[in-house]
Protein backbone atom coordinates (compact mmCIF):
# COMPACT_ATOMS: atom_id res chain seq x y z
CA UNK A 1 52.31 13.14 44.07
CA UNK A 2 54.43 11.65 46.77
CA UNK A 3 52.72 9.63 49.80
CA UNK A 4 52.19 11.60 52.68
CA UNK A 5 55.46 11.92 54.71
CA UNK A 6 55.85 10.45 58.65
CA UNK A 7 55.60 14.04 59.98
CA UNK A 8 52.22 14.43 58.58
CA UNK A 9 50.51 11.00 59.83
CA UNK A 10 52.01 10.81 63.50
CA UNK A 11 52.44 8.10 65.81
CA UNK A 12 49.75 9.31 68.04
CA UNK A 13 47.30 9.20 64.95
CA UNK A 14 48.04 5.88 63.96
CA UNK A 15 46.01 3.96 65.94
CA UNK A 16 42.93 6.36 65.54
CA UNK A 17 43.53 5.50 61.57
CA UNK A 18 43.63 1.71 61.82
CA UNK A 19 40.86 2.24 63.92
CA UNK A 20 38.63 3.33 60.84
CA UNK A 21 40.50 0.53 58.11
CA UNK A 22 43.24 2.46 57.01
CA UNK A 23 46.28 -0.37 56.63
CA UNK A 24 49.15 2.59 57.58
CA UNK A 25 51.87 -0.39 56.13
CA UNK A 26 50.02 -0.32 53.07
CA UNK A 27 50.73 -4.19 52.57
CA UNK A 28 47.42 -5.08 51.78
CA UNK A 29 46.13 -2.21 49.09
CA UNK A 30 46.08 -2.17 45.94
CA UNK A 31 46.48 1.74 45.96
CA UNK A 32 46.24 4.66 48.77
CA UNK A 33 44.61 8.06 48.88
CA UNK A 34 45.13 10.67 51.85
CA UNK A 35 43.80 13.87 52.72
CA UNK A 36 45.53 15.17 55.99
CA UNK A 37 43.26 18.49 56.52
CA UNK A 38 44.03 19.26 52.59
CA UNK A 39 47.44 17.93 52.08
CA UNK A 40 47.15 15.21 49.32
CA UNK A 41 49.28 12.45 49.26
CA UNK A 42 49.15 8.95 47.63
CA UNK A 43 50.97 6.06 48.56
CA UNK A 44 51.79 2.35 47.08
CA UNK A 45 52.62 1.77 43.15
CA UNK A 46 50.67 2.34 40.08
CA UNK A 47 48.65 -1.12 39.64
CA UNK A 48 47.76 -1.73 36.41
CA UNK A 49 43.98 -1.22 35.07
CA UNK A 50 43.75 0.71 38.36
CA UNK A 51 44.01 4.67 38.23
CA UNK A 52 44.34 7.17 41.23
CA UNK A 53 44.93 10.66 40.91
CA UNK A 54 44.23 13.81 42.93
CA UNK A 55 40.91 15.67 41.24
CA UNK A 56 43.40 18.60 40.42
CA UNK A 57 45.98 16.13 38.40
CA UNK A 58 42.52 14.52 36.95
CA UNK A 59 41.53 17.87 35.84
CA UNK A 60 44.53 18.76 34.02
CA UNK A 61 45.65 15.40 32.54
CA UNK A 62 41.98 14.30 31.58
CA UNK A 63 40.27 17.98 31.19
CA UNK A 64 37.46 15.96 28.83
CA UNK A 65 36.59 13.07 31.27
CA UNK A 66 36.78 15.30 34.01
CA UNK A 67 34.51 17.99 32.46
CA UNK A 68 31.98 15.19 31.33
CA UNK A 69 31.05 13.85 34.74
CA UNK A 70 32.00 16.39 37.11
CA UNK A 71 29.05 17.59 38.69
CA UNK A 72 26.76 15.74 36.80
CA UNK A 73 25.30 13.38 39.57
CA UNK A 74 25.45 15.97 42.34
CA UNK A 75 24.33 19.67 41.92
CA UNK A 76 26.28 22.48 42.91
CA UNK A 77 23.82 24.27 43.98
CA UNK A 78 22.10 21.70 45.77
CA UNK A 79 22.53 23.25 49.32
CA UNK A 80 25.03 25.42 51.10
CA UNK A 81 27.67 22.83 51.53
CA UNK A 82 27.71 21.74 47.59
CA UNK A 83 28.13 25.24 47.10
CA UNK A 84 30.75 26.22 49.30
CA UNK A 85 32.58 22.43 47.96
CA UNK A 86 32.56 23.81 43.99
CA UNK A 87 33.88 27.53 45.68
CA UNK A 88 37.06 25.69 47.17
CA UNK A 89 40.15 24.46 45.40
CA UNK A 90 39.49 20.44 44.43
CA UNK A 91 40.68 18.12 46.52
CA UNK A 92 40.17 14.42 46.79
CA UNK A 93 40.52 11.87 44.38
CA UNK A 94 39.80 10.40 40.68
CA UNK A 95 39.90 6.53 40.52
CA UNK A 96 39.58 5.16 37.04
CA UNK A 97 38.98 1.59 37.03
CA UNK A 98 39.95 0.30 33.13
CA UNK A 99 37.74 -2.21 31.38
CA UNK A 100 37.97 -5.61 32.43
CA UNK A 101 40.01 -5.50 35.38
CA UNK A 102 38.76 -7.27 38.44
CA UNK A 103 41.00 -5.63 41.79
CA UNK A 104 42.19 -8.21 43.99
CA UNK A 105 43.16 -5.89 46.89
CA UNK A 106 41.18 -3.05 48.09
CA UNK A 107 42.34 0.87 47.42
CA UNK A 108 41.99 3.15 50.18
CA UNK A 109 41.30 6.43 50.77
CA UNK A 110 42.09 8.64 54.03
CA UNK A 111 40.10 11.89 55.17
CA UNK A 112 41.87 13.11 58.33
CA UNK A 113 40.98 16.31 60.20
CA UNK A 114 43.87 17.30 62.75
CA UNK A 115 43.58 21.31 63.10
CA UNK A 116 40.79 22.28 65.20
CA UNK A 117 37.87 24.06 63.62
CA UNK A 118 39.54 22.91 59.93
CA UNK A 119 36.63 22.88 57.21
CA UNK A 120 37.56 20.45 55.16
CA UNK A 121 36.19 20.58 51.22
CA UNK A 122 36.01 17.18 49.17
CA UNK A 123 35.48 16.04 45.35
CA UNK A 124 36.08 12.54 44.36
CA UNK A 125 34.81 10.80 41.28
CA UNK A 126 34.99 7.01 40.23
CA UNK A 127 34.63 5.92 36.97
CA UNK A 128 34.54 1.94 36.68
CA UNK A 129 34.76 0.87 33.07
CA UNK A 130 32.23 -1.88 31.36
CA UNK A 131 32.96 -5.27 33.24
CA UNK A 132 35.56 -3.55 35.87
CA UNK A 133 35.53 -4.38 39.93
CA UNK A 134 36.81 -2.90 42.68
CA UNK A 135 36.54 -2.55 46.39
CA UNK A 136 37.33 0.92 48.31
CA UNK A 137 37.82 1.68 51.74
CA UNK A 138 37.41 5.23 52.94
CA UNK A 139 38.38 5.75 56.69
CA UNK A 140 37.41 8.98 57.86
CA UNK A 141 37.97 10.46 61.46
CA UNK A 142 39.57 13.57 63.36
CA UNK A 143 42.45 13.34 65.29
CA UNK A 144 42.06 12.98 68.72
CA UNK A 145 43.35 16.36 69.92
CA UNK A 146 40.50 17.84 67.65
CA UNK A 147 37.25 18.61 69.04
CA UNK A 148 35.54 20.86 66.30
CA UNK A 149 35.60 20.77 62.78
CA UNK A 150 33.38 20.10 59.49
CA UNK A 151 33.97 17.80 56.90
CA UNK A 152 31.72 17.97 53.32
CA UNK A 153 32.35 15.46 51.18
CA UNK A 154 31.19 15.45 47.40
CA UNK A 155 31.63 12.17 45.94
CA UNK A 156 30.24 11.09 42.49
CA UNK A 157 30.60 7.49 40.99
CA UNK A 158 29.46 5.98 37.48
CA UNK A 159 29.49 2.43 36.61
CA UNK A 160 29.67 1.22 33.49
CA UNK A 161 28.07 -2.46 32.43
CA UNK A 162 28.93 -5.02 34.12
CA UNK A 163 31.13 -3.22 36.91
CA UNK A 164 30.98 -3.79 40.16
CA UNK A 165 31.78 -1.30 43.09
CA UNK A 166 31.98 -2.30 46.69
CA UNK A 167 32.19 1.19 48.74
CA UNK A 168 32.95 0.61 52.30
CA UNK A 169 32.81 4.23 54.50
CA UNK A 170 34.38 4.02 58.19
CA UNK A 171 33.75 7.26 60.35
CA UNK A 172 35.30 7.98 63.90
CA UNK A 173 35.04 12.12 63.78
CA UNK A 174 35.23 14.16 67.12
CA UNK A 175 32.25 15.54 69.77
CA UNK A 176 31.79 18.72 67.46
CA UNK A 177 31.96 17.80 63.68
CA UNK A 178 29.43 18.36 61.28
CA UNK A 179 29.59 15.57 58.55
CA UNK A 180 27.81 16.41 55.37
CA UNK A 181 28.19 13.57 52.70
CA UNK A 182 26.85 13.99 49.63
CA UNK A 183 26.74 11.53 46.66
CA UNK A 184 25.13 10.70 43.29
CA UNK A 185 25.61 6.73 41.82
CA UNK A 186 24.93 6.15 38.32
CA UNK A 187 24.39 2.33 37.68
CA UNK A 188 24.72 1.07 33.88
CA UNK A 189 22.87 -2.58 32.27
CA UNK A 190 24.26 -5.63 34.60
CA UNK A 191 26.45 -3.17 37.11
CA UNK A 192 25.93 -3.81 40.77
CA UNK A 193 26.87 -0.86 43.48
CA UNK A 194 27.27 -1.99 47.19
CA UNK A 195 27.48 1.01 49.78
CA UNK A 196 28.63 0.31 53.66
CA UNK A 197 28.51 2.96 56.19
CA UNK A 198 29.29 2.17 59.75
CA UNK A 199 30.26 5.00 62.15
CA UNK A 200 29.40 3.93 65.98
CA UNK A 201 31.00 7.56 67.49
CA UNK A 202 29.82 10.64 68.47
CA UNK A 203 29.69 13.56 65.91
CA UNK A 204 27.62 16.93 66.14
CA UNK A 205 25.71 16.23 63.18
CA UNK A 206 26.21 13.32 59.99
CA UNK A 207 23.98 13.56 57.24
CA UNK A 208 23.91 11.62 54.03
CA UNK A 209 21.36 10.73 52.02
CA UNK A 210 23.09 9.77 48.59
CA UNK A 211 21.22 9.18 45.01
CA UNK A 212 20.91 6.10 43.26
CA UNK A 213 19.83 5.56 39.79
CA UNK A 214 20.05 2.43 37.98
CA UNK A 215 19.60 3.19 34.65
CA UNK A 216 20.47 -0.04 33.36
CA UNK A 217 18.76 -2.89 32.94
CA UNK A 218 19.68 -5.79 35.24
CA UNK A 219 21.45 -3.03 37.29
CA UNK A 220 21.68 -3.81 41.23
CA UNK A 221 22.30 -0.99 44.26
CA UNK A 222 22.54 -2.00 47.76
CA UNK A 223 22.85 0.53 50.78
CA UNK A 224 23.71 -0.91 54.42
CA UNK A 225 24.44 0.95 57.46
CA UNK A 226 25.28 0.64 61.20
CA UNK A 227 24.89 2.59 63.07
CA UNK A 228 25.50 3.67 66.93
CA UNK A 229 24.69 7.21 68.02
CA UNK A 230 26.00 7.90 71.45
CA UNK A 231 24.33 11.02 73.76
CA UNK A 232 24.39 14.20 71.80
CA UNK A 233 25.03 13.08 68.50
CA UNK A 234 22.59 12.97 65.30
CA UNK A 235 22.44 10.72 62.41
CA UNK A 236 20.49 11.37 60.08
CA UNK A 237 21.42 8.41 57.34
CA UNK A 238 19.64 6.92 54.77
CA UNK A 239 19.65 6.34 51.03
CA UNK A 240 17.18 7.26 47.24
CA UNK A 241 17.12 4.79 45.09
CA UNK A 242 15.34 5.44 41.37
CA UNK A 243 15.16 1.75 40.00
CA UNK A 244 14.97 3.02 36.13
CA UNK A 245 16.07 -0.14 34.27
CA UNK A 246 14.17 -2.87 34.06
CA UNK A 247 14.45 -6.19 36.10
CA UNK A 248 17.10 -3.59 38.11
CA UNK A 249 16.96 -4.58 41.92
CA UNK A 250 17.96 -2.00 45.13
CA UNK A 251 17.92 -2.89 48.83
CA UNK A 252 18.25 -0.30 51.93
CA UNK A 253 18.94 -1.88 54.96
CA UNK A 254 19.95 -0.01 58.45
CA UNK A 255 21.01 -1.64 61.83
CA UNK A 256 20.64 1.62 64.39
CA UNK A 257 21.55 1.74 67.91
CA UNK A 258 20.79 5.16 70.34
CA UNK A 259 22.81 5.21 73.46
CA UNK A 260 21.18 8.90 73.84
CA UNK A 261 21.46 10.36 70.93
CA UNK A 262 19.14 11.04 67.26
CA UNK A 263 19.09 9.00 64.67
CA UNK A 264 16.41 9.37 61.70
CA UNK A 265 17.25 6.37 59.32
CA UNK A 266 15.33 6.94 56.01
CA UNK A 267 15.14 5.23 52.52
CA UNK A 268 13.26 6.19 49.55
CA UNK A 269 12.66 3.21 46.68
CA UNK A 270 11.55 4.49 43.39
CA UNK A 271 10.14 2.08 40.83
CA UNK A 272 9.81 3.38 37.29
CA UNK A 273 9.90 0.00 35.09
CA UNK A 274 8.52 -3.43 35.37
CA UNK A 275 9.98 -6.31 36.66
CA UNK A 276 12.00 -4.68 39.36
CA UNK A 277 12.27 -5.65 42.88
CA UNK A 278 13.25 -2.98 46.16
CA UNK A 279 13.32 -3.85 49.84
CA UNK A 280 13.49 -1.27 52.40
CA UNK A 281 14.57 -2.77 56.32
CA UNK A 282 15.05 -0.60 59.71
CA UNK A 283 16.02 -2.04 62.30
CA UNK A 284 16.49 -0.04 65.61
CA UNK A 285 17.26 -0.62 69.34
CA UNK A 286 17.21 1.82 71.68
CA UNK A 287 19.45 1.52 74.64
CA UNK A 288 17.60 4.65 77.18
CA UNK A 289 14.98 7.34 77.41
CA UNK A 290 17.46 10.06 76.10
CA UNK A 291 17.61 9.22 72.43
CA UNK A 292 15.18 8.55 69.67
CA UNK A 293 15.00 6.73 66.20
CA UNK A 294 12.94 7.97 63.60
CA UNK A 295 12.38 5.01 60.78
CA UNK A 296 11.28 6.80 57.94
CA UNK A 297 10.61 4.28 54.73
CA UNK A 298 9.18 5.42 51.33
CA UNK A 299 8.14 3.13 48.84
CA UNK A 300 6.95 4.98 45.36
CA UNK A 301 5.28 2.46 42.30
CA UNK A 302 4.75 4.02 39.26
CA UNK A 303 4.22 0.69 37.32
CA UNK A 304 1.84 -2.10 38.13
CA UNK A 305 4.43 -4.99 37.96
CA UNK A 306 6.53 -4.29 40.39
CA UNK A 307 7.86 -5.99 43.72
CA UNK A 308 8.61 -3.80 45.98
CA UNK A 309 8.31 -4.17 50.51
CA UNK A 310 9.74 -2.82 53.49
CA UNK A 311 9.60 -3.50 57.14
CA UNK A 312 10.60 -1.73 60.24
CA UNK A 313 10.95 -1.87 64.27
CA UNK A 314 12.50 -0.23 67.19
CA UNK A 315 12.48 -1.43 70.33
CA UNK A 316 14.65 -1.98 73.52
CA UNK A 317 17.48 -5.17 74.54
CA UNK A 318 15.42 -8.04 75.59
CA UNK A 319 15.52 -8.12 79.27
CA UNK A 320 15.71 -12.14 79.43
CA UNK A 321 18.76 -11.72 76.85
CA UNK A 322 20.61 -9.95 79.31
CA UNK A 323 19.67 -12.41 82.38
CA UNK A 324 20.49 -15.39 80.18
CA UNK A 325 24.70 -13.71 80.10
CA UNK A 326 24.46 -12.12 83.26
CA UNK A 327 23.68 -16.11 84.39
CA UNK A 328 26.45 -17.17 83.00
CA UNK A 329 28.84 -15.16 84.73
CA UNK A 330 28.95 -12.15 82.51
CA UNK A 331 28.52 -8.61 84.11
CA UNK A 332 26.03 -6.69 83.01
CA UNK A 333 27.85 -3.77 81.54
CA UNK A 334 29.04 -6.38 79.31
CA UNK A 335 26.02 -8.52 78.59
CA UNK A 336 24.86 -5.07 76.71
CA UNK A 337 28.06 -4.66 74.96
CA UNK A 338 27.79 -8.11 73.81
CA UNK A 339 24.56 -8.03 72.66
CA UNK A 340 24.88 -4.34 70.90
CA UNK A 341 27.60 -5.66 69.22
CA UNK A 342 25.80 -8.55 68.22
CA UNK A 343 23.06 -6.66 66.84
CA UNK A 344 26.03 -5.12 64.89
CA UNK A 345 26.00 -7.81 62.52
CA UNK A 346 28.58 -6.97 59.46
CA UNK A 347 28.04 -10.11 57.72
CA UNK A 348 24.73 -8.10 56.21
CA UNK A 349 27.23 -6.17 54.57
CA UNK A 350 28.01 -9.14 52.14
CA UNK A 351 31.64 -8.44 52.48
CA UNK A 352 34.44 -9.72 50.66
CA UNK A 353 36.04 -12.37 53.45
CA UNK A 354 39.42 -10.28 53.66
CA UNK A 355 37.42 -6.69 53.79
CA UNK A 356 34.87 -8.68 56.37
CA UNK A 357 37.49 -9.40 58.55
CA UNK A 358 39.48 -5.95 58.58
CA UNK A 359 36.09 -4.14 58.92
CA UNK A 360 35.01 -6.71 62.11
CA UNK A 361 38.86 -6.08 63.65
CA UNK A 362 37.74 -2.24 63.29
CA UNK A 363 34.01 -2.80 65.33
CA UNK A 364 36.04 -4.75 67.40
CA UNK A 365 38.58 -2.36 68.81
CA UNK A 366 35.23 0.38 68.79
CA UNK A 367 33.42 -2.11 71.25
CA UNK A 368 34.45 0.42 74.40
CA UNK A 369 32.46 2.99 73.18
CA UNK A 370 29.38 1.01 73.43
């Protein structure tokens, strides 16, 4: 499958690409993965104990792999949009991760929208072998020239014992998309899964509320998010989280902003076995009377020895924040933008440095839409 060609990825989309992590030079990934409306293309050489292919080359080269986990963790029939994802010819990606190997660099992975109205169908599925790590970047966005469109993503990942998965997701999609995630984790003895969302743009509608089990014992899932929902947008984010194994430890944790728009940031611990420990945090500032954030935290015991909190607030910039910049010369305009992004804080993410730094260039050139 050949990378996708100049005429395909523009010069005028560049820049709204890098804006969401996607290295367009390619220097600094260990493997690339586009979708350009539902052109496929892969980029960068064939690392060793690292495998990319398109679902449809997956499907034909490992038919018994494939068949085993495809639709395992997610439900076709789940809702309307799983439905109308298993009705559509596969696209999007199979990364095999091969025992032992730790990734140095990250692999990325492009979803890119640039015909108007395009409804773009998604199936990926990760498989990281016992002991196996890896970091993934998925920048998703709409070209600038597009105002309406829908993108569903299916996306379901299995780690074996001892993996570890860092999923970073970067969204910048248009005034009109609907964005309809949805994702099933399976977490094996020792395996730790990290998921990052950040999308600070306007969209019609995101919704994701991905499934979590850690089976294994030992097994570790972490969900962070942040968050800004400009006027006439909805989030509605969140995470489940079925802690199954014992001593097996989750955290959900959200940092929401409204400018004006809705955000309902839920999370849903489940204990089932002793010795496990959840935390559930929502933080959320509200920046005018227009929007609204809905904190919505579930904590479910069904053992006695468990550990297992959550904590939650919304609330508005502290006025004597702002005087303290705007007394130091600092405009007020600004003094918000300074403390929004402050508030912004990706070092909760727990990134790797080089990922932390790409990801905080990415907030960084996003700061205007504050």
């Amino acid at each position: 499958m050949p990378a996708v060609h100049e005429e395909e990825i523009e010069a005028r989309d560049r820049k709204k690409l890098i804006q969401v992590g996607f290295d367009v030079e390619e220097k600094e990934r260990v493997a690339t993965f586009t979708l350009v409306n539902d052109r496929e293309g892969r980029g960068t050489g064939r690392p060793r104990g690292v495998e990319l292919l398109s679902l449809a080359e997956a499907t034909k080269k490992y038919p018994e792999a494939v068949g085993k986990h495809l639709w395992k963790l997610v439900s076709k029939d789940k809702d309307g949009f799983t439905r109308a994802a298993a009705e559509a010819r596969p696209s999007g990606y199979f990364i095999r991760v091969r025992e032992g190997h730790q990734a140095v660099l990250p692999l990325q992975a492009c979803f890119f929208i640039k015909k108007e109205r395009f409804k773009q169908r998604v199936h990926n599925l990760i498989l990281m072998e016992k002991n196996a790590s890896l970091n993934i970047i998925n920048g998703c966005a709409t070209a600038d020239y597009v105002t309406e469109g829908q993108h569903v993503g299916v996306t379901e990942i299995y780690l074996d014992r001892e993996a570890t998965l860092s999923y970073t997701m970067i969204h910048d999609w248009s005034d009109e998309v609907e964005v309809r995630p949805r994702t099933g984790i399976l977490v094996e003895s020792g395996a730790t899964f990290i998921s990052n969302y950040i999308s600070i743009k306007r969209s019609k509608i995101t919704q994701t509320f991905p499934t979590c089990r850690l089976r294994g014992r030992n097994a570790t899932g972490l969900f962070n998010s942040l968050i800004y929902a400009p006027e006439k947008s909805v989030y509605d984010v969140g995470a489940r989280v079925l802690l199954e194994g014992m001593g097996s430890r989750a955290e959900v944790i959200s940092r929401t902003i409204s400018g004006g728009g809705k955000i309902v940031a839920r999370g849903e611990l489940i204990g089932m076995r002793k010795d496990i420990h959840a935390h559930l945090e929502c933080s959320g500032m509200l920046l005018n009377d227009r929007g609204s954030i809905q904190a919505i935290p579930v904590l479910e015991a069904h053992h006695p020895d468990v550990n297992m909190s959550h904590e939650a607030s919304v609330g508005k910039i502290a006025e004597e924040e702002i005087q303290y910049l705007m007394s130091r010369g600092i405009p007020q305009d600004r003094a918000v933008s300074l403390i929004v992004r402050g508030f912004l804080d990706t070092k909760i993410l727990g990134l790797p440095p080089l990922l932390e730094e790409q990801v905080e260039k990415t907030i960084a050139m996003l700061e205007d839409a504050f």
